[in-house]
Every structure is written in C-alpha cells, then in structure tokens.
N, C-alpha and C. Protein backbone atom coordinates (compact mmCIF):
# COMPACT_ATOMS: atom_id res chain seq x y z
N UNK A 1 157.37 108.68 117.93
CA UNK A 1 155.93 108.60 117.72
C UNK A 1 155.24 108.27 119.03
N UNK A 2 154.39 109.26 119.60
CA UNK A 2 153.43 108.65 120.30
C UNK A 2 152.03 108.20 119.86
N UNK A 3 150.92 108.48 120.59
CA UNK A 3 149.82 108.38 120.82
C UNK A 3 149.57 109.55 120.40
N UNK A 4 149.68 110.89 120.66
CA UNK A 4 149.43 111.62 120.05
C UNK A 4 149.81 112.94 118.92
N UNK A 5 151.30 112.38 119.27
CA UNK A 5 151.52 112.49 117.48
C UNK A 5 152.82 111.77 117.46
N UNK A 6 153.88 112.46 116.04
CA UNK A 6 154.71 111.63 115.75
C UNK A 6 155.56 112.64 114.94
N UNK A 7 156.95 112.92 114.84
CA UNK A 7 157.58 113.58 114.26
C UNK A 7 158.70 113.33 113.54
N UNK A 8 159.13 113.92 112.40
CA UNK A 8 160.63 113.51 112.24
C UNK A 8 161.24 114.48 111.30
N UNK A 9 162.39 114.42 111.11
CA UNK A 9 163.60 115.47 110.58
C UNK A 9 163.66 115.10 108.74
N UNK A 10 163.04 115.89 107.58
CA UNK A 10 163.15 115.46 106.59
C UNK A 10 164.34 116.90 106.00
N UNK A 11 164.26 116.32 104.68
CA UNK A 11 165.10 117.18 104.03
C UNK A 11 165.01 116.87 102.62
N UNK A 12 164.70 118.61 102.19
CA UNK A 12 164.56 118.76 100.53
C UNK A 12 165.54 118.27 99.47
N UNK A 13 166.86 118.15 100.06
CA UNK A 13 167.86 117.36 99.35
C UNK A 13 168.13 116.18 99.51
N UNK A 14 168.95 115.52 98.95
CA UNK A 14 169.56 114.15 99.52
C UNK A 14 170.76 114.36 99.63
N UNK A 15 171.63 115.37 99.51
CA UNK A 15 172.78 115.54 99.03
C UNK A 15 172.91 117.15 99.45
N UNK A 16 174.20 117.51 100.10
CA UNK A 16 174.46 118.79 100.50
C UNK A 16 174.67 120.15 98.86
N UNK A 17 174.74 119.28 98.37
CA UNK A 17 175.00 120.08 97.08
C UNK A 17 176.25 121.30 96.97
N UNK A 18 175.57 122.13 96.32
CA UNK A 18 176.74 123.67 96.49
C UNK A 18 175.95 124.60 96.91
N UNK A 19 174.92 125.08 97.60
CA UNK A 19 173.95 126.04 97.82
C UNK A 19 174.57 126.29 99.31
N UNK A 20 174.05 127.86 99.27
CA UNK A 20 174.65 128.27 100.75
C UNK A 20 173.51 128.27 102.03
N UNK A 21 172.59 127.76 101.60
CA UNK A 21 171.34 127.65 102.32
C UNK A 21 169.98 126.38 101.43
N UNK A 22 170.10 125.41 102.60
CA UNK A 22 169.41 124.32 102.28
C UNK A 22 168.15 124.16 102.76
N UNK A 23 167.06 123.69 102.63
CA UNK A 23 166.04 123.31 103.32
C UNK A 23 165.95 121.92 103.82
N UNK A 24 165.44 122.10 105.01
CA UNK A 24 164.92 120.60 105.59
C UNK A 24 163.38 121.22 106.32
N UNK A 25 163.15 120.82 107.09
CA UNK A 25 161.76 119.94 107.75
C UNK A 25 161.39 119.51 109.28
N UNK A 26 160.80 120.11 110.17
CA UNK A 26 160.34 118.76 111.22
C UNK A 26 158.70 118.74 110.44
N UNK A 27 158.43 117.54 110.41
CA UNK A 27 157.22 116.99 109.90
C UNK A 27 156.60 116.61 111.37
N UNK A 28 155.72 117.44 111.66
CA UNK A 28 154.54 117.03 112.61
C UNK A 28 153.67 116.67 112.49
N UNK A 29 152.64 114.95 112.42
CA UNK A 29 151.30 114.35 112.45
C UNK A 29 150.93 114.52 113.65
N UNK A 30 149.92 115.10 114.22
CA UNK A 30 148.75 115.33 114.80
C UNK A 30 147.69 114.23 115.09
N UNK A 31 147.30 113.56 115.81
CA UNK A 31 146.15 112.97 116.17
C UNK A 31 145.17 113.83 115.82
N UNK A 32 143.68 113.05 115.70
CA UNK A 32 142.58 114.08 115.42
C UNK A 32 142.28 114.95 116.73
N UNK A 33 141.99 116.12 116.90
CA UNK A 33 141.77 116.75 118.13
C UNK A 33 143.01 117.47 118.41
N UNK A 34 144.04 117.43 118.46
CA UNK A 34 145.28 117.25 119.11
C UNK A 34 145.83 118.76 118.25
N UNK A 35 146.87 119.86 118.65
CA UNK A 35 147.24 120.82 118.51
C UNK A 35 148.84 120.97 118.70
N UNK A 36 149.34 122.07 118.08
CA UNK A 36 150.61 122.51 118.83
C UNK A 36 150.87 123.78 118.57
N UNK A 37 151.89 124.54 118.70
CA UNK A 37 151.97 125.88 119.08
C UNK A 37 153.17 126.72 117.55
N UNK A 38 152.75 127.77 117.41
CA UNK A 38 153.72 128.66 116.77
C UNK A 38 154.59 128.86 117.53
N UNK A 39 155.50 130.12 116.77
CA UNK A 39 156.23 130.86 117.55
C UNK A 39 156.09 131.36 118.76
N UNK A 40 155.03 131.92 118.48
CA UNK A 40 154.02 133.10 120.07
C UNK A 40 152.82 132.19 119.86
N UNK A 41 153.08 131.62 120.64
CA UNK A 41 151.83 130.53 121.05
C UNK A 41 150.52 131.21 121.65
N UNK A 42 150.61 132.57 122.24
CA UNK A 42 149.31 133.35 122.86
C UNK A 42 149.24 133.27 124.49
N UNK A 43 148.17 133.06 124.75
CA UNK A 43 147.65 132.78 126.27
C UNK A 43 148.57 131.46 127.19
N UNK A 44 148.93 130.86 126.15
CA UNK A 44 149.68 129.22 126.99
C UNK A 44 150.29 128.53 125.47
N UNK A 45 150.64 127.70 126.32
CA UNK A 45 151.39 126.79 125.34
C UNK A 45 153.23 127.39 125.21
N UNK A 46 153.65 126.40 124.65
CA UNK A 46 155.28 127.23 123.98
C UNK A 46 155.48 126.74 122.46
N UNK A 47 156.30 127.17 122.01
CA UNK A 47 157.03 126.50 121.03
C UNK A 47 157.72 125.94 120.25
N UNK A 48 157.65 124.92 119.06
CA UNK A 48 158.64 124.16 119.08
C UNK A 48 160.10 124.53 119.20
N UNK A 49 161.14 123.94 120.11
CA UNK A 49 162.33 124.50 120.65
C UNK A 49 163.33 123.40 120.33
N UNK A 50 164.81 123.70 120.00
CA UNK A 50 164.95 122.62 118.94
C UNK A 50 166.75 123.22 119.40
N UNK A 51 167.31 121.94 119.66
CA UNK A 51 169.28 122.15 119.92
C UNK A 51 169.51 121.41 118.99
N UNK A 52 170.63 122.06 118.27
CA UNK A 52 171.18 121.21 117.54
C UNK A 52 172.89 120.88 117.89
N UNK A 53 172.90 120.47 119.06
CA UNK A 53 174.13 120.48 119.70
C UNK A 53 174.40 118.80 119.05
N UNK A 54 175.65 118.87 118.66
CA UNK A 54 175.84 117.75 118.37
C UNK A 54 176.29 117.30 115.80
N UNK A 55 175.44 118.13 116.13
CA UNK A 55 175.64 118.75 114.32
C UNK A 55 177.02 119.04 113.83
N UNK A 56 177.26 118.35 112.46
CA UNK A 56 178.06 118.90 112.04
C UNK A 56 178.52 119.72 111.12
N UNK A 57 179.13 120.75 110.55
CA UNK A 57 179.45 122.11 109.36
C UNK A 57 177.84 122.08 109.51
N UNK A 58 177.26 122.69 110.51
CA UNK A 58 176.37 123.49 110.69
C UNK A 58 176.65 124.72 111.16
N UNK A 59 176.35 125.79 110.53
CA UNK A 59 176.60 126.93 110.73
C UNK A 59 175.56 128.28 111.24
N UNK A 60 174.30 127.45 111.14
CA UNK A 60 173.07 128.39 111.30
C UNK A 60 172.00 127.08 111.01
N UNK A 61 170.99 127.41 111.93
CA UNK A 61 169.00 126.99 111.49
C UNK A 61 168.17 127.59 111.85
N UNK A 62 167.29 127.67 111.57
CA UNK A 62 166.38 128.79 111.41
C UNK A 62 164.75 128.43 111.15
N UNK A 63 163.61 128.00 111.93
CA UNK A 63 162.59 127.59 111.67
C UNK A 63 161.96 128.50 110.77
N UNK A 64 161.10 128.28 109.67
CA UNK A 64 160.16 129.36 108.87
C UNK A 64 159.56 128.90 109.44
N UNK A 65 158.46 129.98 109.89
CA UNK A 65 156.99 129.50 110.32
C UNK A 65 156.19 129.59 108.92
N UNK A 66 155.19 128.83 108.75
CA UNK A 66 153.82 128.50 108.57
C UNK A 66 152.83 129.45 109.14
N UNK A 67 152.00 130.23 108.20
CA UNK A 67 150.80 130.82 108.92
C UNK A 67 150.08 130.16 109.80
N UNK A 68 149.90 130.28 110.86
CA UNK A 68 148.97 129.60 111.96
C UNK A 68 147.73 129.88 111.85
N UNK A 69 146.84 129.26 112.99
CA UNK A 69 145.19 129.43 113.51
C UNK A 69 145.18 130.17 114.60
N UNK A 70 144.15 130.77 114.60
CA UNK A 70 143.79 130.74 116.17
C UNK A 70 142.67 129.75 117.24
N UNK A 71 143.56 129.83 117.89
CA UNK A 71 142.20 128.73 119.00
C UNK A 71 141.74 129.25 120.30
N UNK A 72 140.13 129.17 120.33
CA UNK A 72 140.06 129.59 122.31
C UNK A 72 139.13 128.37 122.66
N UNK A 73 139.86 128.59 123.77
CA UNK A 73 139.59 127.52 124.35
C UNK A 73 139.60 127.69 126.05
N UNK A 74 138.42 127.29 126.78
CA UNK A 74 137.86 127.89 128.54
C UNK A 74 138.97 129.32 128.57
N UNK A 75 138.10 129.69 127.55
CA UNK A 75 138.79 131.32 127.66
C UNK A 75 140.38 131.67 127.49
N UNK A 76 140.80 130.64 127.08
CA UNK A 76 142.38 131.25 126.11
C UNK A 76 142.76 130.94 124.95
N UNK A 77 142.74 132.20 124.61
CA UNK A 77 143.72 132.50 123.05
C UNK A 77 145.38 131.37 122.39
N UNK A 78 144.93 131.23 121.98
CA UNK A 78 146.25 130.54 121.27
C UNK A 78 146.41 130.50 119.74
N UNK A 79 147.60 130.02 119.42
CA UNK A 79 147.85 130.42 118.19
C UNK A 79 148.92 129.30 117.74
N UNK A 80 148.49 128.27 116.79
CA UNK A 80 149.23 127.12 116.46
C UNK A 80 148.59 126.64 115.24
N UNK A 81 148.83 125.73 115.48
CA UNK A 81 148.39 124.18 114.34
C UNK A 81 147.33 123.10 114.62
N UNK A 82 146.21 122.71 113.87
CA UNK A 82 145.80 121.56 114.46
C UNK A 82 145.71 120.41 113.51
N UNK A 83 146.21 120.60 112.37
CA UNK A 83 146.35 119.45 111.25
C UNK A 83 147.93 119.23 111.19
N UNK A 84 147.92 118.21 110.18
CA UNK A 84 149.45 118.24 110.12
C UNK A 84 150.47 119.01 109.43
N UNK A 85 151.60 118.79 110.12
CA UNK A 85 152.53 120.49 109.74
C UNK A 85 153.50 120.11 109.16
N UNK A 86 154.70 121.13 108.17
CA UNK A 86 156.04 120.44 107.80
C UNK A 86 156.40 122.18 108.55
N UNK A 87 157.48 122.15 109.63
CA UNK A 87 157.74 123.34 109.84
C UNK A 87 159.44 123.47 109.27
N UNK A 88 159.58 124.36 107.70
CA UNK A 88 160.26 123.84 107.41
C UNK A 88 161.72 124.75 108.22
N UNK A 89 163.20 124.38 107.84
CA UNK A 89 163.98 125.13 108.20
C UNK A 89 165.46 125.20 107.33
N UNK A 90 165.59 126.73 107.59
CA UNK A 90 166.78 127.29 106.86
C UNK A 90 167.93 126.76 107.20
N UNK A 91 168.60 126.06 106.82
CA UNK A 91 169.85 125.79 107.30
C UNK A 91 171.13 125.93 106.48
N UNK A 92 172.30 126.53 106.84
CA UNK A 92 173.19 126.92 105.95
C UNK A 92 174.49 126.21 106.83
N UNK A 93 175.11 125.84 106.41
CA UNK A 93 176.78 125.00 106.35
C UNK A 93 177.59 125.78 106.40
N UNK A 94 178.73 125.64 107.40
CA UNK A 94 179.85 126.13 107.28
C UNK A 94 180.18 125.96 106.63
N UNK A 95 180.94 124.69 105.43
CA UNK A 95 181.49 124.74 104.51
C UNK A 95 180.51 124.14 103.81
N UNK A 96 180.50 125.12 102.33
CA UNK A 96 179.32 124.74 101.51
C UNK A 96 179.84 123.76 100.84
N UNK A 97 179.19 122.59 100.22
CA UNK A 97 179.55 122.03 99.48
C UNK A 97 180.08 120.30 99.94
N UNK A 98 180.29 120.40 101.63
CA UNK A 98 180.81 119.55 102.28
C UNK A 98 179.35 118.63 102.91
N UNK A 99 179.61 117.73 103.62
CA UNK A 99 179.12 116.62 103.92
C UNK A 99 178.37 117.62 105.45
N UNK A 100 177.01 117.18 105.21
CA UNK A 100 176.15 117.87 106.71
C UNK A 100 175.45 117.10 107.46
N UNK A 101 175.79 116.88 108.79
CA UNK A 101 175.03 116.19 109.90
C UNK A 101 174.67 116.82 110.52
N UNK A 102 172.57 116.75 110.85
CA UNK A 102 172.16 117.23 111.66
C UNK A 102 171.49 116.46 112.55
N UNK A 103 171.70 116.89 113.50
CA UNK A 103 171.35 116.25 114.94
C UNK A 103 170.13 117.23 115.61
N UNK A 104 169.20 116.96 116.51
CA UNK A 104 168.20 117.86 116.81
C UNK A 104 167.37 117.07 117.71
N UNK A 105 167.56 117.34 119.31
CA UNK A 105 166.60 117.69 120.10
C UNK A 105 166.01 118.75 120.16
N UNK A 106 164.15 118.01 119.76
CA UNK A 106 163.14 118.45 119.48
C UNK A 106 162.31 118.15 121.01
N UNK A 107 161.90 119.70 121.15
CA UNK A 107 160.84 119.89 122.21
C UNK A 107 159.64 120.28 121.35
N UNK A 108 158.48 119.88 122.18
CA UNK A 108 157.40 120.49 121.76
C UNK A 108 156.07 120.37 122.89
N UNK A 109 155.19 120.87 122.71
CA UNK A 109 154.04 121.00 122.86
C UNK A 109 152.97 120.48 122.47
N UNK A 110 151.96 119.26 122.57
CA UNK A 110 150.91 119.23 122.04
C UNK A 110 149.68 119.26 123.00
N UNK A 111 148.71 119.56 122.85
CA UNK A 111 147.49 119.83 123.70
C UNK A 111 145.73 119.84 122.82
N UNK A 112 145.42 118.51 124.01
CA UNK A 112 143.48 118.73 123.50
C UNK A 112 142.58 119.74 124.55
N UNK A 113 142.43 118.72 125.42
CA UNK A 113 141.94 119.38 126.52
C UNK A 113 143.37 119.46 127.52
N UNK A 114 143.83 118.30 127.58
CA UNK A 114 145.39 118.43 128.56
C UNK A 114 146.69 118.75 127.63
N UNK A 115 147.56 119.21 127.94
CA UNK A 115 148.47 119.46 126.99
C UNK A 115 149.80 118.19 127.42
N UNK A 116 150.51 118.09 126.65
CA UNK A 116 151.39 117.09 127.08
C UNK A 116 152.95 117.30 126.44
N UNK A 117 153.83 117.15 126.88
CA UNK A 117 155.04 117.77 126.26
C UNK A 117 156.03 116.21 125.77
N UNK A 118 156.01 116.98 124.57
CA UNK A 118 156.73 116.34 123.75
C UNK A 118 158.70 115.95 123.61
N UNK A 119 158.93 114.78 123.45
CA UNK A 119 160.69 115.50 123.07
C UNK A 119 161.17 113.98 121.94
N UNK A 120 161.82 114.28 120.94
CA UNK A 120 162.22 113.72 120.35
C UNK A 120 163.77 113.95 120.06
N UNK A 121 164.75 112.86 119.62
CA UNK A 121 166.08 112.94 119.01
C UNK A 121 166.12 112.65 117.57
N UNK A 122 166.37 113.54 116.68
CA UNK A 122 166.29 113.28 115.77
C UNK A 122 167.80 113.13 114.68
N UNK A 123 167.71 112.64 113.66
CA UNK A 123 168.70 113.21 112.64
C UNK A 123 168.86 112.79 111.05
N UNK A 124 169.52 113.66 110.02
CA UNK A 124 169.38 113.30 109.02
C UNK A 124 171.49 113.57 108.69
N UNK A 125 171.57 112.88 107.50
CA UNK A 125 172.92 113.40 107.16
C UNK A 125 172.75 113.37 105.31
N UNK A 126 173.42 114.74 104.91
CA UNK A 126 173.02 115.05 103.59
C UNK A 126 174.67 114.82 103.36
N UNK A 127 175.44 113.85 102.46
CA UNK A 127 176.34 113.61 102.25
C UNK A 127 176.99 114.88 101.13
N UNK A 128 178.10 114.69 100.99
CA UNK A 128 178.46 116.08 99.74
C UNK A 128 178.14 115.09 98.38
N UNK A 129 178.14 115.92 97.50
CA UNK A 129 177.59 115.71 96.12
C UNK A 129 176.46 116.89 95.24
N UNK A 130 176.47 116.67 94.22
CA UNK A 130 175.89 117.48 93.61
C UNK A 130 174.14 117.56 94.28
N UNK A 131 173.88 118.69 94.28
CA UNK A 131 171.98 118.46 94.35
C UNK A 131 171.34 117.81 93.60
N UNK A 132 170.55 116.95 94.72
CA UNK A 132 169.51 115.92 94.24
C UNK A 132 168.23 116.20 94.85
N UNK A 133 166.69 116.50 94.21
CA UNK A 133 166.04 116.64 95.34
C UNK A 133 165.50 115.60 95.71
N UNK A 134 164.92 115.35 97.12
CA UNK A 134 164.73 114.44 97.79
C UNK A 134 162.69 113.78 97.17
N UNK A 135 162.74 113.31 97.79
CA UNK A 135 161.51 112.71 97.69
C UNK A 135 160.10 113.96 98.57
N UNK A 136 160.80 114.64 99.44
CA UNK A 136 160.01 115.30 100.59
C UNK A 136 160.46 116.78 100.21
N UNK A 137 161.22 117.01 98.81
CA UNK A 137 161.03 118.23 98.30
C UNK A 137 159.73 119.08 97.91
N UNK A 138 158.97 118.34 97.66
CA UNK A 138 157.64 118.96 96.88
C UNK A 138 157.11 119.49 98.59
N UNK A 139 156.68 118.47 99.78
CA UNK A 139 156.81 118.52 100.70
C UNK A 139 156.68 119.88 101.31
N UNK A 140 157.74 119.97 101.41
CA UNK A 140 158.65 121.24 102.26
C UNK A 140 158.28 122.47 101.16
N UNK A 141 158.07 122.58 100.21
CA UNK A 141 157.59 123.70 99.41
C UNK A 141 156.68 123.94 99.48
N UNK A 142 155.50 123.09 99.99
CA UNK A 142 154.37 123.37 99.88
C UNK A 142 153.71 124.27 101.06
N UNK A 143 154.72 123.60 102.44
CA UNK A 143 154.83 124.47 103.58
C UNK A 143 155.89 125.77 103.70
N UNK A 144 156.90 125.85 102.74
CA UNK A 144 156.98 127.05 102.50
C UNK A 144 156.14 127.92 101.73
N UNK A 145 155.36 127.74 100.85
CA UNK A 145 154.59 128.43 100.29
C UNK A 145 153.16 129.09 101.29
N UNK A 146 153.17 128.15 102.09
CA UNK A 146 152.34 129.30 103.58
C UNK A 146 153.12 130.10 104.25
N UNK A 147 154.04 130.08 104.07
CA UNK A 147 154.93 131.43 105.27
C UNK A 147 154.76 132.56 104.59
N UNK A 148 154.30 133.86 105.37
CA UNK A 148 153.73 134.97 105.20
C UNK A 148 155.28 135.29 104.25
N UNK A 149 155.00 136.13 103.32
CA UNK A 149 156.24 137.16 102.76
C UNK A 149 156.01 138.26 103.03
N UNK A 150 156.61 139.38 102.79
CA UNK A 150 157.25 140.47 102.77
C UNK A 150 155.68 141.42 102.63
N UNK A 151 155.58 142.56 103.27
CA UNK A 151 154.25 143.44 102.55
C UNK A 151 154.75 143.64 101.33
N UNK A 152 155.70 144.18 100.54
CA UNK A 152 155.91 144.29 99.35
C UNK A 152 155.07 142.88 98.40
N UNK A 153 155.43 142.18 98.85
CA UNK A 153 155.43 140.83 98.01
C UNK A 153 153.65 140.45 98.18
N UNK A 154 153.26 140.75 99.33
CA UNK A 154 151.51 140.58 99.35
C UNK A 154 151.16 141.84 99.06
N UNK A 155 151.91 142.96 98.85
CA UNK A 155 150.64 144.09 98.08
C UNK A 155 149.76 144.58 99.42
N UNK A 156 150.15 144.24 100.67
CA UNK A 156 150.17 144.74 101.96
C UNK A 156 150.71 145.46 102.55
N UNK A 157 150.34 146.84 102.93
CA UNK A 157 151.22 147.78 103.97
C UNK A 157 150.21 147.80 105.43
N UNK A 158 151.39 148.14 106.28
CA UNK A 158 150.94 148.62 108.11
C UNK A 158 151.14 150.01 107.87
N UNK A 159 149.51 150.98 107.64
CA UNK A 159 149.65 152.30 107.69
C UNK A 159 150.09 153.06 109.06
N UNK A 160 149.53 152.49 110.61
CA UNK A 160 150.12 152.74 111.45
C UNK A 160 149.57 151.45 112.79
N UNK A 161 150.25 151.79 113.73
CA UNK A 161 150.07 150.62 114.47
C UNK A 161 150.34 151.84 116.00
N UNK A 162 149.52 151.31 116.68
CA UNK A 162 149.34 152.57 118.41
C UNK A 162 148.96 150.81 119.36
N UNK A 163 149.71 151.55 120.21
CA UNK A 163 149.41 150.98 121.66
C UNK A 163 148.56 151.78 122.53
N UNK A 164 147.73 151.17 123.12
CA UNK A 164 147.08 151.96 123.81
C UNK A 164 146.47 150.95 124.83
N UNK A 165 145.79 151.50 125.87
CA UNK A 165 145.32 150.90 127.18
C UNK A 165 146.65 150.49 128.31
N UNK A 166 146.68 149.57 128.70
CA UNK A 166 147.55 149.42 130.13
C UNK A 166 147.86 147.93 130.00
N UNK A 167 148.97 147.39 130.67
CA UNK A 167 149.31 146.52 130.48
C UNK A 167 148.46 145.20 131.04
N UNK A 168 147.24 145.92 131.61
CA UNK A 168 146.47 144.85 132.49
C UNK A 168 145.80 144.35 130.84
N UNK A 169 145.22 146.14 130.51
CA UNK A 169 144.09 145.26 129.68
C UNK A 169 144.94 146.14 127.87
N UNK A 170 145.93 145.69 127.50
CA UNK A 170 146.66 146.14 126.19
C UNK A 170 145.36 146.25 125.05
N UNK A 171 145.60 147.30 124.33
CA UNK A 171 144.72 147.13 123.07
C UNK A 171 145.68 148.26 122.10
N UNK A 172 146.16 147.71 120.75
CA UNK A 172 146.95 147.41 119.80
C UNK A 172 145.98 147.95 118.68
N UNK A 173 145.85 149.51 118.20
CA UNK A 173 144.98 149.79 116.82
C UNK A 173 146.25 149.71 115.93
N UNK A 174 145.72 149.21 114.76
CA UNK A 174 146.13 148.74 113.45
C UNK A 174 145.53 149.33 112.33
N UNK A 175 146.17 150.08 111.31
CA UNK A 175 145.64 150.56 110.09
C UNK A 175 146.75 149.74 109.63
N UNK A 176 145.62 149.06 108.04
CA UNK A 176 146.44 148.10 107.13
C UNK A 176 145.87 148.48 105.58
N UNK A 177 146.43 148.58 104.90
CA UNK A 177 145.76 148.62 103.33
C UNK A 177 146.52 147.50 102.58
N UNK A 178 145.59 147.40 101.31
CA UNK A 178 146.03 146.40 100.80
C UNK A 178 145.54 146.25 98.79
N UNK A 179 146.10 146.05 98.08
CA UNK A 179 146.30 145.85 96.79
C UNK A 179 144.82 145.35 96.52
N UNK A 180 144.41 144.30 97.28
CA UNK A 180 143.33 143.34 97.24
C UNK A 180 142.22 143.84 98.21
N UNK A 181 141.04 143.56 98.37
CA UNK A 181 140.15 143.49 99.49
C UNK A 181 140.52 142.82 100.33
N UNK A 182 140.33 143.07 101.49
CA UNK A 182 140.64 142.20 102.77
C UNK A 182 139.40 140.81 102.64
N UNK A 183 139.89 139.85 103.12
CA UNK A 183 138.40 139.11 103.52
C UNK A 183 138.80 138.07 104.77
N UNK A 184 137.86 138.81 105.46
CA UNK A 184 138.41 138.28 107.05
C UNK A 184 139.94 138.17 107.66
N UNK A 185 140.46 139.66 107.68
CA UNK A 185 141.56 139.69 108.08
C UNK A 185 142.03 139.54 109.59
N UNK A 186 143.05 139.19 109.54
CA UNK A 186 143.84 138.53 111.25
C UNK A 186 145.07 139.33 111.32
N UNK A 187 145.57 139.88 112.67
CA UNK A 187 146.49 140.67 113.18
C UNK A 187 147.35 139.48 113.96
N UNK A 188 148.47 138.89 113.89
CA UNK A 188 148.70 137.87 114.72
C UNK A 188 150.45 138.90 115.27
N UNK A 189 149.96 139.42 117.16
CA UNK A 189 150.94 140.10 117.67
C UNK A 189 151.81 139.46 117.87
N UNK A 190 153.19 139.61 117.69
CA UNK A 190 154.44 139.32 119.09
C UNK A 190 154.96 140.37 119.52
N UNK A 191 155.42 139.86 120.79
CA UNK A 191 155.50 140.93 121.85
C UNK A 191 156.23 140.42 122.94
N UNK A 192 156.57 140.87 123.92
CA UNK A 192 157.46 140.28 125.23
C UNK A 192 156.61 139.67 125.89
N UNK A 193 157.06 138.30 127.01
CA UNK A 193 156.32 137.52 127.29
C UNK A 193 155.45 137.79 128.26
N UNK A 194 154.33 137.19 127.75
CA UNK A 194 153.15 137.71 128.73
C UNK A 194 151.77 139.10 128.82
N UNK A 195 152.22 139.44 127.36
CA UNK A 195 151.67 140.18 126.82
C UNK A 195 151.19 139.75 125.44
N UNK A 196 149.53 139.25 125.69
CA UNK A 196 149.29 138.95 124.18
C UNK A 196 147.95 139.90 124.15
N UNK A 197 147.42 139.34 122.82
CA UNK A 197 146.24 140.48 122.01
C UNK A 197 145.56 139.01 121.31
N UNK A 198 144.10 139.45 121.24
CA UNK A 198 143.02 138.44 121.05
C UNK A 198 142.80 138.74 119.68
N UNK A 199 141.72 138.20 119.15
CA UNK A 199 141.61 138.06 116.92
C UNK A 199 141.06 139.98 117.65
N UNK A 200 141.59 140.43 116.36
CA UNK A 200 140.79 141.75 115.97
C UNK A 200 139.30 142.01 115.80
C-alpha cells in the first residue's frame, strides 16, 4: 500500500478444488485522481506486468482484462482505469486437484499528473480440498462480467477493418454492425509498439 494506491492477490476459492481452471484477482484501490493502465496502455504508460516465479503446480496465468476508459491528457491518449479495479486471472494447475501456491511480483503503473511506478510481492495459497467459494468470489465476478466476450456472444460483428495513411499519421476504418443500436461506440486498437489510434 502506498499513498497512492494499494494492491493485493485475492482468490475466488479458498480451496484448490477439482476444476482445471481457477480464478483469482489483483485488486487495485486507486487514490482519487490517480490512474493505471490496460493491456495497450496508448500514447504512455505500461501495463500491469506480473512473474510468478516462485509458484507452485502452477501451470499457466493469464490476466482477463476489464473494459477500460479512455484518457487525454496535455495531448495523450491512454487507455486504463481510474476507479478501483479487480483485474481478475485465469489460472490453471498442473495437477488439478492438488494444493496451489501463488507467488507474484507485481509491476505497475500509476499516474495523475506524474506517473509513478509501482511494485509489490504478493501471495495467496489455495490448499487441496473440495471447492469453497471465497468471500471475494462475488468480487471477481463482477469484474469478470466487464470483460468484453466474443462478437457472437454481444450480437457484434467487424464487417471490415483497412489501414490506411502512413505510419507517421495511421488511420484504421472500421465497419461494425450490431444486433442492438450502437450508443456511443469505442474502437480500442492493439497493435505493435508504438503505433496507437485515438477514440473514433
């Protein structure tokens, strides 16, 4: 925990259970003012970056993102968080069913006007036993329930997508249809570094 925010490693279970893929959590509080970054953070910033060296019958993790914002700010684009976040994550066990320790140096990013870099050590251990859910289950569902799904699943298709202009000045046309009316729709690009695209 600092001053301007505070983080830590939760998890939807208490107990490794028998599932071949579990959920846990970094829970990010935010100061008022205070920001941090997606995946493709935009113009600046990075994102949260996370080792789990040290873990045990860990076999895979995997951050879900959370739909983000956009922010500009003395003229740069970004693309993060500015309230508080649960960014949750996929994690699956080598051996299912067995006892899981996770360990996790956590980098991050937060920024108002100055940005300031973050790092935390974290860890949780989900013992073997049947599934129990945790207290921070509801939690973590609630921030999975913002992660974009599938166009199938939103009744969303990408009719076509063109690159065009030069790499100085990129511009990205987008045809999208959709089941529903649009209302105030957002294009949020990734792309190789150093190449971003502003709100549509």
């Amino acid at each position: 925990e600092t001053d301007q925010s505070a983080v830590r490693l939760i998890a939807a279970s208490e107990t490794a259970g028998e599932t071949e893929e579990l959920m846990v959590g970094f829970q990010i509080r935010l100061a008022e003012g205070w920001k941090t970054y997606w995946r493709s953070p935009g113009d600046a910033g990075y994102p949260v970056q996370v080792d789990w060296t040290g873990s045990e019958n860990l076999a895979k993790a995997d951050i879900v993102w959370p739909a983000p914002k956009r922010f500009s700010v003395l003229g740069l684009e970004t693309v993060g968080y500015d309230a508080d976040i649960v960014l949750p994550v996929a994690v699956r066990p080598v051996q299912v069913g067995e006892s899981l320790r996770l360990k996790a140096r956590v980098e991050y990013l937060v920024c108002e006007t100055l940005c300031i870099p973050q790092h935390a050590d974290l860890a949780v251990h989900l013992p073997s036993g049947p599934a129990r859910p945790s207290q921070f289950a509801h939690l973590i569902a609630r921030f999975l329930s913002q992660v974009p799904g599938t166009e199938a699943s939103a009744g969303l298709s990408i009719v076509a997508a063109d690159a065009l202009g030069s790499l100085a000045e990129p511009v990205l046309a987008v045809r999208a249809q959709s089941a529903v009316p649009f209302v105030a729709p957002d294009v949020f690009v990734e792309g190789p570094e150093g190449l971003t695209f502003g709100a549509p």
